[in-house]
N, C-alpha and C. Protein backbone atom coordinates (compact mmCIF):
# COMPACT_ATOMS: atom_id res chain seq x y z
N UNK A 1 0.83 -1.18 0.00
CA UNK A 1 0.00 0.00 0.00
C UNK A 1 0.87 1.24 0.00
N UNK A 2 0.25 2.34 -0.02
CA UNK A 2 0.81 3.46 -0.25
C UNK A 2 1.55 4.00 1.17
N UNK A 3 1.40 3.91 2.33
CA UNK A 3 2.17 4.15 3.22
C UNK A 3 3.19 3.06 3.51
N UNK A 4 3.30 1.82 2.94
CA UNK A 4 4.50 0.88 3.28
C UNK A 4 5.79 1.19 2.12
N UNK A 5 4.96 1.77 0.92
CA UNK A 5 5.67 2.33 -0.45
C UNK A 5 6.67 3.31 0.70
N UNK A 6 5.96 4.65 1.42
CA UNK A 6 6.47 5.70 1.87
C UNK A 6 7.56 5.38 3.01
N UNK A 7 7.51 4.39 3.66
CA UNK A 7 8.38 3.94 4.55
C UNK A 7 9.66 3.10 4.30
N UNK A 8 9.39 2.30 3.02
CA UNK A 8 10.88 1.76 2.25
C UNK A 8 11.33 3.20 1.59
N UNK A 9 10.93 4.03 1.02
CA UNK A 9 11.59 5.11 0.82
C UNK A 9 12.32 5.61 1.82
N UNK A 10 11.72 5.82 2.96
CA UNK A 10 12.18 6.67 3.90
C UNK A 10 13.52 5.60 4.35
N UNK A 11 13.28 4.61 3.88
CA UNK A 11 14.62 4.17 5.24
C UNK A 11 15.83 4.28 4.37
N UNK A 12 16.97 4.84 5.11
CA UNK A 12 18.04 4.94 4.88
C UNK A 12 18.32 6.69 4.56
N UNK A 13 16.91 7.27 4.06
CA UNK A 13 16.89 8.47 3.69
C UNK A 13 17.76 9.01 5.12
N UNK A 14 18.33 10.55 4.82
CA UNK A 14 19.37 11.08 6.13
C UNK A 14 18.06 11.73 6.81
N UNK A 15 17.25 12.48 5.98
CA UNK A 15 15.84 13.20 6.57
C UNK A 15 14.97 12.76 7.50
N UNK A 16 14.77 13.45 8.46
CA UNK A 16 13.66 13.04 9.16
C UNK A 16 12.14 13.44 8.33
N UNK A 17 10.93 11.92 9.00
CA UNK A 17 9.51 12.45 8.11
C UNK A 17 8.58 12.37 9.09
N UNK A 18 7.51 13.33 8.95
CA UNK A 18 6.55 13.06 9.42
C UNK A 18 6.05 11.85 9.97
N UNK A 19 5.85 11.70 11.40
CA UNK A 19 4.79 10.29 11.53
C UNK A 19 3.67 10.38 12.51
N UNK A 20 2.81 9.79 11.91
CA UNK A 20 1.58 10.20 12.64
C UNK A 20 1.08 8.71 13.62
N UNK A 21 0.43 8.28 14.45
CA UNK A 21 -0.06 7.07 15.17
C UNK A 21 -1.55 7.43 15.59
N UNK A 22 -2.42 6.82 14.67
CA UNK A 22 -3.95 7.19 14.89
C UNK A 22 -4.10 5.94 16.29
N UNK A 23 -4.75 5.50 16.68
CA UNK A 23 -5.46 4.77 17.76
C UNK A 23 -6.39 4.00 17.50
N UNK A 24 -6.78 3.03 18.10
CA UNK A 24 -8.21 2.60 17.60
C UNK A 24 -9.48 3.09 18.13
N UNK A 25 -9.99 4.04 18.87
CA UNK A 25 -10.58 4.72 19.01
C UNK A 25 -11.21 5.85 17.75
N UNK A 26 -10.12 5.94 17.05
CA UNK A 26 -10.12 7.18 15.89
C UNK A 26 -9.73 8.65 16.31
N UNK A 27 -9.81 8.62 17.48
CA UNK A 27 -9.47 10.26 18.13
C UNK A 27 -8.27 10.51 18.46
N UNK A 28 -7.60 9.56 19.10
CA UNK A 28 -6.74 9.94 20.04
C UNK A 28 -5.03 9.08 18.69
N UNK A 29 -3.97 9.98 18.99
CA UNK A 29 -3.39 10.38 18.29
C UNK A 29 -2.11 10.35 18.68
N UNK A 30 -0.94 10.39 18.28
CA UNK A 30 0.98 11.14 18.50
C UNK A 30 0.70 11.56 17.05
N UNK A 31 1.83 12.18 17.17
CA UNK A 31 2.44 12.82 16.08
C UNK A 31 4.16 13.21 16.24
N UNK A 32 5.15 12.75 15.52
CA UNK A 32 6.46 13.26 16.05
C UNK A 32 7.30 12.81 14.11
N UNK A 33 8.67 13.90 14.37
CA UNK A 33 9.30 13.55 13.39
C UNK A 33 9.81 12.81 13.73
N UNK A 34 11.22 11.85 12.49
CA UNK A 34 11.73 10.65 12.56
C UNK A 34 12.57 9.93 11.72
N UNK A 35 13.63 9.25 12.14
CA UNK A 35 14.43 8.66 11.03
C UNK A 35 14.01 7.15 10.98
N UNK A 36 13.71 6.41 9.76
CA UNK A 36 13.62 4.91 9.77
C UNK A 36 14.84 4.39 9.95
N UNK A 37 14.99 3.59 10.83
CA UNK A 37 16.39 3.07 11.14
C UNK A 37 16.65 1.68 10.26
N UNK A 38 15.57 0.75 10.37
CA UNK A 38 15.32 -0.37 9.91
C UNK A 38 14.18 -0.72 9.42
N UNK A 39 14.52 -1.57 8.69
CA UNK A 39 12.58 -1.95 7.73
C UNK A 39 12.69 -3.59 7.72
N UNK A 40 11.81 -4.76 7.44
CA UNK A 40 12.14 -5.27 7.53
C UNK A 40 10.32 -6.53 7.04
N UNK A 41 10.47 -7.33 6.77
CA UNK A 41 9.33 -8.28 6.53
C UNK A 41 9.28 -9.27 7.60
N UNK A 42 7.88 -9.61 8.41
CA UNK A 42 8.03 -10.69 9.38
C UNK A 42 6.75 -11.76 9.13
N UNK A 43 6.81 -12.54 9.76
CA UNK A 43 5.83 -13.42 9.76
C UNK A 43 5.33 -12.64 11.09
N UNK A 44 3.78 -12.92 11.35
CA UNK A 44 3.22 -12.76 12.77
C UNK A 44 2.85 -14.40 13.23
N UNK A 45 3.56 -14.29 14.45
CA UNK A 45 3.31 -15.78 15.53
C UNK A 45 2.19 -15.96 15.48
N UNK A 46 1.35 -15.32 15.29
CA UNK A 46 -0.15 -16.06 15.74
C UNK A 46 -0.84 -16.69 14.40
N UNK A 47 -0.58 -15.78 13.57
CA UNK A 47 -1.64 -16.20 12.15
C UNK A 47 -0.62 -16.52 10.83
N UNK A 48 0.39 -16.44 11.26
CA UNK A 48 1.33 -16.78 9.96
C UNK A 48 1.30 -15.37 8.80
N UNK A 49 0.74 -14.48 8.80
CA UNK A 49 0.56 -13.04 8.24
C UNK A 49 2.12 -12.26 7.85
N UNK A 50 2.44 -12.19 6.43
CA UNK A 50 3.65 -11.45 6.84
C UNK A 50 3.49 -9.64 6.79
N UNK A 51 4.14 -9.22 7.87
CA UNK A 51 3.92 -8.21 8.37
C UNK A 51 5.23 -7.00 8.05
N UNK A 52 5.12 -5.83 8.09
CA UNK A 52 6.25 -4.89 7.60
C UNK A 52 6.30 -4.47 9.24
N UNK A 53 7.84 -5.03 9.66
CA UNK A 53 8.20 -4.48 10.99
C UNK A 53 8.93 -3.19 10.57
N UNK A 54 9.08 -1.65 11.12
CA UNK A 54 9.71 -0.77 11.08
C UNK A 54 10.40 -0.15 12.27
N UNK A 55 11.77 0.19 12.57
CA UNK A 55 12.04 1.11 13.42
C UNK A 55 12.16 2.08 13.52
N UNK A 56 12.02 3.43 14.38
CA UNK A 56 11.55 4.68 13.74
C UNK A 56 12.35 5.54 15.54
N UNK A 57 13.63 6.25 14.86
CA UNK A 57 14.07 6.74 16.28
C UNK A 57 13.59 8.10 15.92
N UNK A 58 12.39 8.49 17.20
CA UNK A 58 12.27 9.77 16.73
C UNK A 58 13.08 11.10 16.98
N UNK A 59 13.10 12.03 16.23
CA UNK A 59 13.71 13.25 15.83
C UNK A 59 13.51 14.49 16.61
N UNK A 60 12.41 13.99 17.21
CA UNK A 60 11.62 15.55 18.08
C UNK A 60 10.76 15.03 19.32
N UNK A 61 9.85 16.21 19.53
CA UNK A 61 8.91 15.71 20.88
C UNK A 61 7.98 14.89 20.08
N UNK A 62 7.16 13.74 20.95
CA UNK A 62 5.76 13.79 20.83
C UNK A 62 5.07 14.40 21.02
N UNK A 63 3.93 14.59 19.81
CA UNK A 63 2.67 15.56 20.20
C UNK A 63 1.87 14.58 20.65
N UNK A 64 1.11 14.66 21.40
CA UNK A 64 -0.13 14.29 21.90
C UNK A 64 -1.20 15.05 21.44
């Protein structure tokens, strides 16, 4: 999808990017800049699903 496209871009990039963390609620929110450190493909233990693990050291404060 279009945000996993945006995150193999980002990694390795020197720039910090935008990242946002919606909730499952829908309201409640972070927001902070960030460098991708690592990217990476996993299986998930429970359902066998492969999953895009990312690491993300952030750059700034969290917003709340």
């Amino acid at each position: 999808d279009a945000g996993q496209l945006l995150l193999w871009k980002a990694y390795g990039d020197p720039d910090s990017f935008a990242f946002r963390m919606l909730f499952p609620d829908g309201v409640t929110e972070r927001k902070w800049w960030g460098l991708v450190t690592a990217i990476s493909e996993v299986f998930d233990a429970a359902n066998n699903v492969m999953r895009l693990q990312v690491s993300i050291l952030p750059s700034g404060t969290v917003v709340r």
